[in-house]
Protein backbone atom coordinates (compact mmCIF):
# COMPACT_ATOMS: atom_id res chain seq x y z
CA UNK A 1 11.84 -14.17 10.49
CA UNK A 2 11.31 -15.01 6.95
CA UNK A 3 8.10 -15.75 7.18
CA UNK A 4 7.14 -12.13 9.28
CA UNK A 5 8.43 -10.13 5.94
CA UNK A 6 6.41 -12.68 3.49
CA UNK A 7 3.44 -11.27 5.40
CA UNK A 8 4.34 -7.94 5.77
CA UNK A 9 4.72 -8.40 2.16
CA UNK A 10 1.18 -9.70 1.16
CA UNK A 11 -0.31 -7.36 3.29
CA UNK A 12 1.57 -4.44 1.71
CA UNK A 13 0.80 -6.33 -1.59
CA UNK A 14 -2.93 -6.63 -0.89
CA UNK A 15 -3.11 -3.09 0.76
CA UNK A 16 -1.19 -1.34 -2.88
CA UNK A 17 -3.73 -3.42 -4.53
CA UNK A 18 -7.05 -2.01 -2.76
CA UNK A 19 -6.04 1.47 -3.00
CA UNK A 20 -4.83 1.07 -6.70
CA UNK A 21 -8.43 -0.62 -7.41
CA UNK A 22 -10.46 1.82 -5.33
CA UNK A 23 -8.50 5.10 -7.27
CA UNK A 24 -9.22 2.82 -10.70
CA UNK A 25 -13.12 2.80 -9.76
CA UNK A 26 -13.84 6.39 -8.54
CA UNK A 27 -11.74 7.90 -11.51
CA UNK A 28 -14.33 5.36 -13.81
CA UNK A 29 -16.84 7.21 -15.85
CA UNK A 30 -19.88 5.16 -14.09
CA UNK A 31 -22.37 6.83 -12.03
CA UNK A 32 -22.35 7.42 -8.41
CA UNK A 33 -24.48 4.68 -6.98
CA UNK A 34 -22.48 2.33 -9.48
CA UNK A 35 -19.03 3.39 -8.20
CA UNK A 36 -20.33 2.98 -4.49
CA UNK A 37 -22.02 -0.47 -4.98
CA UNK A 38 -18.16 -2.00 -6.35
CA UNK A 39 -16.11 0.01 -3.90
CA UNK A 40 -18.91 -1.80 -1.42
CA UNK A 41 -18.20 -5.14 -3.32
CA UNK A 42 -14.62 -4.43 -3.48
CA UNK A 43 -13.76 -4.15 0.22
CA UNK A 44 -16.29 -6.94 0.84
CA UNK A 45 -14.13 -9.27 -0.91
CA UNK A 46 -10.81 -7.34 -0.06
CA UNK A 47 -11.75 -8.10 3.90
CA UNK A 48 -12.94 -11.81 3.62
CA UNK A 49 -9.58 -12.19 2.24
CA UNK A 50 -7.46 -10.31 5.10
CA UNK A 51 -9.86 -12.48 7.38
CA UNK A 52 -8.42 -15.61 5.73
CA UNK A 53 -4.83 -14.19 5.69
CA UNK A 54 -5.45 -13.77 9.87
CA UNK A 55 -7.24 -17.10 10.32
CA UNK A 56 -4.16 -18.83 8.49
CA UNK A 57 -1.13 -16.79 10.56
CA UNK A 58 -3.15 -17.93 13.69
CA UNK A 59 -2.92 -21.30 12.91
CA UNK A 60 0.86 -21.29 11.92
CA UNK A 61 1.26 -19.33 15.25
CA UNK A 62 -0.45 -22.09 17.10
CA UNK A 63 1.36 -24.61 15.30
CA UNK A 64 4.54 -23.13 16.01
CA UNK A 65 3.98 -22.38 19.40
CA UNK A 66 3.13 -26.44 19.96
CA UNK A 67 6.33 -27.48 18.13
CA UNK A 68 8.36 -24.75 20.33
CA UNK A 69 6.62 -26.50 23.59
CA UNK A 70 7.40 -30.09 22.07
CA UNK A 71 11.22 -29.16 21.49
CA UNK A 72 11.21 -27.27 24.96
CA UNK A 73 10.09 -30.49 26.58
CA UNK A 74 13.04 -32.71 25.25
């Protein structure tokens, strides 16, 4: 159960993050096409790293779901 709130955590921690970063850059006095080219870069990078973040619970998941048929089997 631990582990669920550690990743509702991140997530919530990543998600604070993204917002905070995207107010940062609009509210930046840059031009336009500037702003728009990081916010592009920005979420980019922000969802490569979610993708990670899923790639990694799946493979806990599936490792937990082996150990839980290894114990059942006993």
């Amino acid at each position: 159960m631990s582990e669920k709130k550690s990743g509702e955590t991140i997530l919530a921690f990543l998600l604070g993050g993204a917002i905070g970063a995207c107010l940062g850059l609009l509210f930046a006095p840059k031009s336009g096409k500037e702003t728009r080219k990081k916010v592009k870069m920005f979420f980019d990078e922000i969802s490569e790293k979610t993708g990670e973040i899923i790639e990694e619970g799946k493979d806990k998941i599936e490792e937990l779901v082996h150990s839980s048929k290894t114990i059942v089997k006993k």
